[in-house]
PDB file of N, CA and C in Angstrom:
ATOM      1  N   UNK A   1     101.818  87.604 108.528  1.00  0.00           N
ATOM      2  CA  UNK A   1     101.804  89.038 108.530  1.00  0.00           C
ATOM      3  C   UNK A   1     102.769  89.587 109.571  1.00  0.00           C
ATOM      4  N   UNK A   2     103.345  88.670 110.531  1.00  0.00           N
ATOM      5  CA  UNK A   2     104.046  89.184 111.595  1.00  0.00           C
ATOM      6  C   UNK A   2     103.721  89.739 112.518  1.00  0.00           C
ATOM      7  N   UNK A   3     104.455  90.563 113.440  1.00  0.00           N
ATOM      8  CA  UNK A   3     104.019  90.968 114.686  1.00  0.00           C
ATOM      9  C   UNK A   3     103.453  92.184 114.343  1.00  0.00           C
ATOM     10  N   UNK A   4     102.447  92.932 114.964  1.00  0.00           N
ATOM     11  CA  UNK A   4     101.922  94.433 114.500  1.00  0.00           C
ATOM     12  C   UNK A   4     101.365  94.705 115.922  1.00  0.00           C
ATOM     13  N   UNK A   5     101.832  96.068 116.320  1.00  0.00           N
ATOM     14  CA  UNK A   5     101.798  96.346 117.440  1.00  0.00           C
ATOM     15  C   UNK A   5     100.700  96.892 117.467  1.00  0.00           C
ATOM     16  N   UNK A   6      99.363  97.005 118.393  1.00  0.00           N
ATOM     17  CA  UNK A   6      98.141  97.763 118.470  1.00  0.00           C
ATOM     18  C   UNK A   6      97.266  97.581 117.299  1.00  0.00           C
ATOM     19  N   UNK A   7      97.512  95.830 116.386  1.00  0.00           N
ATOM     20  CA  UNK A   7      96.623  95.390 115.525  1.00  0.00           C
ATOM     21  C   UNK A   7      95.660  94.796 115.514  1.00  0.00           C
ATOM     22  N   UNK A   8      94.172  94.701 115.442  1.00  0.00           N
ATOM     23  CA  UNK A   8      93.573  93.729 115.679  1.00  0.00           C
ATOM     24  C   UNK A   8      93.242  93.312 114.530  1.00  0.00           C
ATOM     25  N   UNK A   9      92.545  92.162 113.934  1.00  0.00           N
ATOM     26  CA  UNK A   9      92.659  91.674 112.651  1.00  0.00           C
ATOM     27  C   UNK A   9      90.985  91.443 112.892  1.00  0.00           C
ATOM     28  N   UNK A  10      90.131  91.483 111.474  1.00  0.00           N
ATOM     29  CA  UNK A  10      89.094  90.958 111.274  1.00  0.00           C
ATOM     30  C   UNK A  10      88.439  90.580 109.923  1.00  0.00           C
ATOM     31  N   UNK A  11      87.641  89.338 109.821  1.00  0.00           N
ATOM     32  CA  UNK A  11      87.692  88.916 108.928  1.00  0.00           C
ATOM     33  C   UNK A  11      87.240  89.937 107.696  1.00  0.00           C
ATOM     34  N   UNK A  12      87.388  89.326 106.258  1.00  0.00           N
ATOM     35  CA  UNK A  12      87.069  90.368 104.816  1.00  0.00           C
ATOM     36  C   UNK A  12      85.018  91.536 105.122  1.00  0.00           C
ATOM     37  N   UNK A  13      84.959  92.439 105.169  1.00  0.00           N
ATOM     38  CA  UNK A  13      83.234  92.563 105.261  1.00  0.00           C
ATOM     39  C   UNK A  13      82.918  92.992 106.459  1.00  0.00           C
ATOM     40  N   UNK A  14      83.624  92.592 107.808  1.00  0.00           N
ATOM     41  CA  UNK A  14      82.816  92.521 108.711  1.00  0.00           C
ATOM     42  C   UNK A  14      82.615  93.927 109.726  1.00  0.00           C
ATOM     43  N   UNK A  15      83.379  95.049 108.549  1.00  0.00           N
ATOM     44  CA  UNK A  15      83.002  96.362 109.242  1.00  0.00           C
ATOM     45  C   UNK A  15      81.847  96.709 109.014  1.00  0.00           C
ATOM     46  N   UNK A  16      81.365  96.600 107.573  1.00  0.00           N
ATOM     47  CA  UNK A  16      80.655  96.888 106.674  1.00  0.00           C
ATOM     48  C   UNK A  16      79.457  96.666 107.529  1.00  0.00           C
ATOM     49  N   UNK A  17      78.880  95.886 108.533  1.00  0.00           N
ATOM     50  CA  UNK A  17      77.796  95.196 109.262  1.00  0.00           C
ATOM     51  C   UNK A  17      77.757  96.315 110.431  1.00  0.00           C
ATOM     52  N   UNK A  18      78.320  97.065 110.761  1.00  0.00           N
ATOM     53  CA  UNK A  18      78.282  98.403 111.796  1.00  0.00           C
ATOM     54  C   UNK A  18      78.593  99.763 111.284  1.00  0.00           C
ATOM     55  N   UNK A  19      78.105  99.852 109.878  1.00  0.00           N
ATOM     56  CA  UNK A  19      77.812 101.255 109.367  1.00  0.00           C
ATOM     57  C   UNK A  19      77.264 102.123 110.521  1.00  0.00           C
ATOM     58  N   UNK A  20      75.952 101.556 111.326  1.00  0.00           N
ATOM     59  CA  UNK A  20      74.929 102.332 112.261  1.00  0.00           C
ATOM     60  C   UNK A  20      76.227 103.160 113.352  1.00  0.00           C
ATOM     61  N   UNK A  21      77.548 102.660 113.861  1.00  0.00           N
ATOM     62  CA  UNK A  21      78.216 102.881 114.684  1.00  0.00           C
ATOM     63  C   UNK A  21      79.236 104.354 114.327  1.00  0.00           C
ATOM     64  N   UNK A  22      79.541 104.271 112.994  1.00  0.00           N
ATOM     65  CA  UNK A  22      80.589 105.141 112.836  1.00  0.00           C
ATOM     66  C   UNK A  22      79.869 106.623 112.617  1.00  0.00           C
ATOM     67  N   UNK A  23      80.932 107.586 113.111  1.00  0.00           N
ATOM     68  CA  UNK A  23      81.106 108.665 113.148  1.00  0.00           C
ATOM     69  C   UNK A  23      81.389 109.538 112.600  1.00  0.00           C
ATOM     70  N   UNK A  24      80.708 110.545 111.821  1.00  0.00           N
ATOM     71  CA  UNK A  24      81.360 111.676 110.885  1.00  0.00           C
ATOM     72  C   UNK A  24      81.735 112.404 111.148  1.00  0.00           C
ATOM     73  N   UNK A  25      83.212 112.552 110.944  1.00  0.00           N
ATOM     74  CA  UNK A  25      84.198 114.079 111.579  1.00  0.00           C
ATOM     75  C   UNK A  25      84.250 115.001 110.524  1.00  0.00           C
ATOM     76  N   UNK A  26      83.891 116.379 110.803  1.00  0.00           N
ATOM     77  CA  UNK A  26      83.525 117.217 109.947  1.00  0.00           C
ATOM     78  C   UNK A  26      84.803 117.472 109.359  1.00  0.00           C
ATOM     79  N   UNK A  27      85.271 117.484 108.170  1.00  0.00           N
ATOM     80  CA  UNK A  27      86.806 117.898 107.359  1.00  0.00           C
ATOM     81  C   UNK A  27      86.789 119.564 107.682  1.00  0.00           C
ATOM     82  N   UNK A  28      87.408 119.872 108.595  1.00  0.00           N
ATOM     83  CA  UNK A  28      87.613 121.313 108.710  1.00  0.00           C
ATOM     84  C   UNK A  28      89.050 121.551 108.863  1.00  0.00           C
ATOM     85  N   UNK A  29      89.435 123.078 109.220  1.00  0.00           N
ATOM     86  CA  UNK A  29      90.459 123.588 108.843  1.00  0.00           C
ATOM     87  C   UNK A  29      91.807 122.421 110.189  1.00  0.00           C
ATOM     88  N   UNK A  30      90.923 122.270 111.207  1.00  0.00           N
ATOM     89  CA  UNK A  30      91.989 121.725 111.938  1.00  0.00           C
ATOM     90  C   UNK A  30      92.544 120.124 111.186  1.00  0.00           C
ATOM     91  N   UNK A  31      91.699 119.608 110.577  1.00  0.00           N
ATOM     92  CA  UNK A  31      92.051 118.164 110.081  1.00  0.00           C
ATOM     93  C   UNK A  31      92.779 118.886 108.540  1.00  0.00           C
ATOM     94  N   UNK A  32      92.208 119.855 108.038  1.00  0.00           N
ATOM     95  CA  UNK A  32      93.014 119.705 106.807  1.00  0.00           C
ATOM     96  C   UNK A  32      94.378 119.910 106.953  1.00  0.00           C
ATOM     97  N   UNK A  33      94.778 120.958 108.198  1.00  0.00           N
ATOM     98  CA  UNK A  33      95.953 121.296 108.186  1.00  0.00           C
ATOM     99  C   UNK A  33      96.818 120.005 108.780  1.00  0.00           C
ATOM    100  N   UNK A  34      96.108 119.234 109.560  1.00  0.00           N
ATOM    101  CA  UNK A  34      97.124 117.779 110.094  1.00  0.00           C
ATOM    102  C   UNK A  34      96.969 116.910 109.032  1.00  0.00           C
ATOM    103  N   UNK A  35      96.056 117.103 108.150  1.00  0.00           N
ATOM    104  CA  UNK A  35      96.754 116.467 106.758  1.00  0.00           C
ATOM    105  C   UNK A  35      97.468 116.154 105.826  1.00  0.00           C
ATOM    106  N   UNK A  36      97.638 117.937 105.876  1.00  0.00           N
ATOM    107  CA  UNK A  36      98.430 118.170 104.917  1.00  0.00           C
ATOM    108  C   UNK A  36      99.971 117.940 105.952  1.00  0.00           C
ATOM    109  N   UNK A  37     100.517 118.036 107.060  1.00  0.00           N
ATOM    110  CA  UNK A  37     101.735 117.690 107.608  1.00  0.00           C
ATOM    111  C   UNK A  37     101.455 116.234 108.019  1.00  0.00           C
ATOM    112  N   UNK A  38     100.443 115.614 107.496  1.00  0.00           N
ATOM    113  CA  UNK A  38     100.669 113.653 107.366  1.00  0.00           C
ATOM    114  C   UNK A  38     101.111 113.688 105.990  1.00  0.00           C
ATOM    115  N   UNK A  39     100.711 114.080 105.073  1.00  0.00           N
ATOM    116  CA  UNK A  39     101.109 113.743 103.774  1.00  0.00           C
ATOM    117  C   UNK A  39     102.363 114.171 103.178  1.00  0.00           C
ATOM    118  N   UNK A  40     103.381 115.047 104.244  1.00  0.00           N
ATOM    119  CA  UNK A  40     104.369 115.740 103.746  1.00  0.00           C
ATOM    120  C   UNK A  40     105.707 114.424 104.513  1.00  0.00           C
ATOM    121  N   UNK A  41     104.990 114.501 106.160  1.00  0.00           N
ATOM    122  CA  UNK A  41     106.097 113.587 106.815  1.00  0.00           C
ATOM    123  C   UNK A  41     105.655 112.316 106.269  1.00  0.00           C
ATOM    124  N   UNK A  42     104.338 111.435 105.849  1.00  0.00           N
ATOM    125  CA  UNK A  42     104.520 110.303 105.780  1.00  0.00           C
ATOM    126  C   UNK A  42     104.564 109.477 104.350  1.00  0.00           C
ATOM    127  N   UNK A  43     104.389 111.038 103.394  1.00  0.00           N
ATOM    128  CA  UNK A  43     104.290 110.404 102.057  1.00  0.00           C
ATOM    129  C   UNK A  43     102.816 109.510 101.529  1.00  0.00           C
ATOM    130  N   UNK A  44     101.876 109.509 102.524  1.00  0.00           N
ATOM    131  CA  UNK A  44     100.519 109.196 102.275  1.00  0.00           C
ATOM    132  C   UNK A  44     100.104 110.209 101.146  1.00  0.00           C
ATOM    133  N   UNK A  45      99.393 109.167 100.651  1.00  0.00           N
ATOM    134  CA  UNK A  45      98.370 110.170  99.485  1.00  0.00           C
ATOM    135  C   UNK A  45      97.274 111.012 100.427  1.00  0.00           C
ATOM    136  N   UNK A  46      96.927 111.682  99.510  1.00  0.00           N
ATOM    137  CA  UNK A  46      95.719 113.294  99.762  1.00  0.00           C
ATOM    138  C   UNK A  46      94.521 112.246 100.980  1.00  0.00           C
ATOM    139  N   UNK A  47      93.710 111.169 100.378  1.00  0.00           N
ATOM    140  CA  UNK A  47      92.214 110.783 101.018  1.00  0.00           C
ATOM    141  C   UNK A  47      93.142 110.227 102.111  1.00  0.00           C
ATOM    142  N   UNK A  48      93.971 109.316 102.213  1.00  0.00           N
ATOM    143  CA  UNK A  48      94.719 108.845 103.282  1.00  0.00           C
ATOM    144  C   UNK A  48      94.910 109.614 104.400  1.00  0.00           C
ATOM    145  N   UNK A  49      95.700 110.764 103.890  1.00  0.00           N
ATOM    146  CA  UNK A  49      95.977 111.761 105.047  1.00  0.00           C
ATOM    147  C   UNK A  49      94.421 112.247 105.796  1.00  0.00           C
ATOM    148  N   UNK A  50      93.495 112.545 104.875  1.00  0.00           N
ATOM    149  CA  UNK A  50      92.687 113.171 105.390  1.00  0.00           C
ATOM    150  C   UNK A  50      91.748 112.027 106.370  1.00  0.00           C
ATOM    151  N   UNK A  51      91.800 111.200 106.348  1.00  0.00           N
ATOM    152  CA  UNK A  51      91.177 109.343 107.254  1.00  0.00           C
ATOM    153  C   UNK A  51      92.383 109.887 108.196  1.00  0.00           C
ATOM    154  N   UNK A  52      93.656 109.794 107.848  1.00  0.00           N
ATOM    155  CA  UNK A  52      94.655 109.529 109.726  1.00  0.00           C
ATOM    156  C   UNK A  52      94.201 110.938 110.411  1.00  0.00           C
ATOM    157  N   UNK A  53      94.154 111.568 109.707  1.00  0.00           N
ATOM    158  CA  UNK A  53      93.988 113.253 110.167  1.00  0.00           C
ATOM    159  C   UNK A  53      92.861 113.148 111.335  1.00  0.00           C
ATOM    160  N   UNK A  54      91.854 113.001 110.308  1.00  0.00           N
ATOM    161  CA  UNK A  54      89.998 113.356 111.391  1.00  0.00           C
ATOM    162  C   UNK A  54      90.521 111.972 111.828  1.00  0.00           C
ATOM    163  N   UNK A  55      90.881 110.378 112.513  1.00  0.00           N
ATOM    164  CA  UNK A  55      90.596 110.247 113.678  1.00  0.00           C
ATOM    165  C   UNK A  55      91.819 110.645 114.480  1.00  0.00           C
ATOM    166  N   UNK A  56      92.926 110.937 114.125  1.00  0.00           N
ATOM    167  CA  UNK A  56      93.485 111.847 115.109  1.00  0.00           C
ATOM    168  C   UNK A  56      93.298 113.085 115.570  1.00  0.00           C
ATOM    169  N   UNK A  57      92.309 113.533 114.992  1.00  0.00           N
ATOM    170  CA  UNK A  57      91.251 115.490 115.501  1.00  0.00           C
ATOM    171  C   UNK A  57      90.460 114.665 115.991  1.00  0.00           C
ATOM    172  N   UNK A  58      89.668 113.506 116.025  1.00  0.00           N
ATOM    173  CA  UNK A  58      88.521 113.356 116.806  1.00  0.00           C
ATOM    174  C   UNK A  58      89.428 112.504 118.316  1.00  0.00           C
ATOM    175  N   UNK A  59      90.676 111.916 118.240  1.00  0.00           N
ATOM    176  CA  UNK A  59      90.923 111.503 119.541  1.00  0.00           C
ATOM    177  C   UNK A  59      91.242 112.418 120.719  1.00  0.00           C
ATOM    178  N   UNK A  60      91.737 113.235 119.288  1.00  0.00           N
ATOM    179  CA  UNK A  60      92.330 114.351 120.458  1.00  0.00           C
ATOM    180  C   UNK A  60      91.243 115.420 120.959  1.00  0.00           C
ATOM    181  N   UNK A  61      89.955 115.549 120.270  1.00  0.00           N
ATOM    182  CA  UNK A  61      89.215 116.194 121.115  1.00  0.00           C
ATOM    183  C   UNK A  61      87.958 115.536 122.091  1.00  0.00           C
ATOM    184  N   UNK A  62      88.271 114.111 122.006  1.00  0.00           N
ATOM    185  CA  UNK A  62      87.087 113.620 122.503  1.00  0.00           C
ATOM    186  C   UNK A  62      88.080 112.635 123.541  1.00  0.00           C
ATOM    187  N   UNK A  63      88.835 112.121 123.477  1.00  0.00           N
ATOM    188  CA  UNK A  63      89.614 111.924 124.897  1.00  0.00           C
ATOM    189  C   UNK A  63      89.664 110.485 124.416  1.00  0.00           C
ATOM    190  N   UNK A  64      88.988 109.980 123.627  1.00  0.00           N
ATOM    191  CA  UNK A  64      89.103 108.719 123.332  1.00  0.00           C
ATOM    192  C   UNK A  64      89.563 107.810 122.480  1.00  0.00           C
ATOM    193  N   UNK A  65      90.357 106.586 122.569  1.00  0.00           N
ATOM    194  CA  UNK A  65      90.859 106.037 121.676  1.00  0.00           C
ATOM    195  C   UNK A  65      90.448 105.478 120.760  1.00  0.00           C
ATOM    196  N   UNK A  66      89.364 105.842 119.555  1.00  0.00           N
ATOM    197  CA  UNK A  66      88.327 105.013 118.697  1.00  0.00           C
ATOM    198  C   UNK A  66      89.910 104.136 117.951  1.00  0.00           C
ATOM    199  N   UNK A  67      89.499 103.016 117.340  1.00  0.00           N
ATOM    200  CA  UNK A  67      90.389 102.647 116.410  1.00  0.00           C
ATOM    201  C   UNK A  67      90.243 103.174 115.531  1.00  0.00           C
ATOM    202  N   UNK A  68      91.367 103.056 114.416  1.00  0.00           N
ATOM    203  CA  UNK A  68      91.102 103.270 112.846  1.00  0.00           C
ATOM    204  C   UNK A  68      90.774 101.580 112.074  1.00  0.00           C
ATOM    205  N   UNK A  69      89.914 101.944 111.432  1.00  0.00           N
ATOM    206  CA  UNK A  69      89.677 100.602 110.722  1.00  0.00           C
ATOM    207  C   UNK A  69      90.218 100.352 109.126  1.00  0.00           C
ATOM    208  N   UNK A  70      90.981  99.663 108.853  1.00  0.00           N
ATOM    209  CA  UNK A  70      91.404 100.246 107.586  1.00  0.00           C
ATOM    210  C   UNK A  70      91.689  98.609 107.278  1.00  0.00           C
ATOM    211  N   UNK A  71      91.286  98.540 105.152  1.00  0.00           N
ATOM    212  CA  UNK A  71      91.937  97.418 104.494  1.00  0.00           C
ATOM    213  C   UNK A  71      93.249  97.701 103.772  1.00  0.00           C
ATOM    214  N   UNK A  72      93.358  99.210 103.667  1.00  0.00           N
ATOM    215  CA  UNK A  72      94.540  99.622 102.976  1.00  0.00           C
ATOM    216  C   UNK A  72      95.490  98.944 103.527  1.00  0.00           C
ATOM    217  N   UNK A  73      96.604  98.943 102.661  1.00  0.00           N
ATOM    218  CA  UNK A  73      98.033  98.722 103.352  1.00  0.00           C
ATOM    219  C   UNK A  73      98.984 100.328 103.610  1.00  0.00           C
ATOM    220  N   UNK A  74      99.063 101.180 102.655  1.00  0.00           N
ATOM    221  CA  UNK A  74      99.586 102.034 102.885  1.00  0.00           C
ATOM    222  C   UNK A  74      98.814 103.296 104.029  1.00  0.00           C
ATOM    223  N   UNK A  75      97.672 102.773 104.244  1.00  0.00           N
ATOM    224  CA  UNK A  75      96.549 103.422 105.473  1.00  0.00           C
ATOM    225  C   UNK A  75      97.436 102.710 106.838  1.00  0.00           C
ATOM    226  N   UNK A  76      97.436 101.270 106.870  1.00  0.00           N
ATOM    227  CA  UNK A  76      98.006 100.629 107.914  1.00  0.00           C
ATOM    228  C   UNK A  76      99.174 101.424 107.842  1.00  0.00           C
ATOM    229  N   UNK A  77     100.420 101.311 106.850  1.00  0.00           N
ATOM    230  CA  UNK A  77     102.161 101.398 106.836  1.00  0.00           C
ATOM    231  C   UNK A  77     101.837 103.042 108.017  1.00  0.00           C
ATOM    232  N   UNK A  78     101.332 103.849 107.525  1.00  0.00           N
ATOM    233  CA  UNK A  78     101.503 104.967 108.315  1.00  0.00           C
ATOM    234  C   UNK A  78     100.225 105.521 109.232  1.00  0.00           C
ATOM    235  N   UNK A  79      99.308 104.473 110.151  1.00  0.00           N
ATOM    236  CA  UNK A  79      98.580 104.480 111.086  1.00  0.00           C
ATOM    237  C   UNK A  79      99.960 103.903 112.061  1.00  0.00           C
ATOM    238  N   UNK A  80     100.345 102.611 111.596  1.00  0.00           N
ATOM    239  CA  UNK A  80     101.404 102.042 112.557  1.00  0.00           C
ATOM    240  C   UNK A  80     102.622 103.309 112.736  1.00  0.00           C
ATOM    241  N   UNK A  81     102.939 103.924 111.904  1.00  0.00           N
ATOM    242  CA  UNK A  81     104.028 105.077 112.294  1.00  0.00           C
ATOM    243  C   UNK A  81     103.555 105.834 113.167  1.00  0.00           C
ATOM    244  N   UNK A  82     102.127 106.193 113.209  1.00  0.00           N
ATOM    245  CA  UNK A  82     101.868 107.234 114.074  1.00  0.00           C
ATOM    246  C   UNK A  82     101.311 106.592 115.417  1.00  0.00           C
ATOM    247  N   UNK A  83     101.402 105.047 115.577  1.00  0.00           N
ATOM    248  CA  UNK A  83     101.306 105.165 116.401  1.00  0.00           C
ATOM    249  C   UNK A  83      99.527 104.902 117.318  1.00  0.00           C
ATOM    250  N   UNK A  84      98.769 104.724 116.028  1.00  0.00           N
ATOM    251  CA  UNK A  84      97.418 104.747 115.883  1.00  0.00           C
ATOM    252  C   UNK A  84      96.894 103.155 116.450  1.00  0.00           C
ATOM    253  N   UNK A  85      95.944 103.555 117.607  1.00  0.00           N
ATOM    254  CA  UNK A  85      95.083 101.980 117.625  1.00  0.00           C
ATOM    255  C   UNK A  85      94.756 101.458 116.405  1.00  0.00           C
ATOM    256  N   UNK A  86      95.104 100.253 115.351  1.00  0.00           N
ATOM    257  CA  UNK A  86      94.354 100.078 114.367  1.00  0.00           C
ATOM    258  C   UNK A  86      93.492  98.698 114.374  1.00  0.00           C
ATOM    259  N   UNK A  87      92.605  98.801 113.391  1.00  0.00           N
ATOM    260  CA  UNK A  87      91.689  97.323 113.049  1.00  0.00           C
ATOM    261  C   UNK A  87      91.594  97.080 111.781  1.00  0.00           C
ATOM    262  N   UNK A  88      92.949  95.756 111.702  1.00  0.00           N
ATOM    263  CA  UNK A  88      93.359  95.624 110.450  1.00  0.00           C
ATOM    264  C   UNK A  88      92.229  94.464 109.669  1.00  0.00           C
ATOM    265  N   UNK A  89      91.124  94.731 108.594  1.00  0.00           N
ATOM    266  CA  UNK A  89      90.538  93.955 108.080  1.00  0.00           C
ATOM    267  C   UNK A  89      91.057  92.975 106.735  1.00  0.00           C
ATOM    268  N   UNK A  90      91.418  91.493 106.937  1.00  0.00           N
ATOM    269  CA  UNK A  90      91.733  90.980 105.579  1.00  0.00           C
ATOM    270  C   UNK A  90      90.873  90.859 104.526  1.00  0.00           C
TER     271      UNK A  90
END
């Protein structure tokens, strides 16, 4: 897979076992609108944008770096553009 900067890798499933952990960011006007300028600069589809969007509205208002957890590839291609902690699952 090569080098991937700010990747961590984990095996197929094993997010799925910490449902209890994750966080619901409410889709409001501030995430729709950084959506819609992810999906224009990065060419991500509509649900894509709206996943990079809310955890980049929730880092930026909570100070903290949660990862993004993603199996996509085109979720990864433009988490890595922006720059995003990710947790790449095979």
């Amino acid at each position: 897979m090569g080098n991937l900067p700010n990747v961590t890798l984990l095996p197929s499933g094993l997010g799925f076992a910490n449902r209890s952990y994750w966080e619901l960011v409410e889709v409001g006007e501030i995430v729709l609108n950084q959506a819609e300028e992810l999906a224009q600069k990065t060419g991500v589809r509509t649900l894509d944008a709206l996943h990079l969007a809310s955890v980049l509205t929730f880092q930026a208002a909570s100070g903290l770096a949660i990862p993004f957890i993603t199996a996509d590839v085109r979720q990864r291609k433009a988490a890595e553009a922006l720059g995003v902690n990710l947790v790449w699952i095979e």
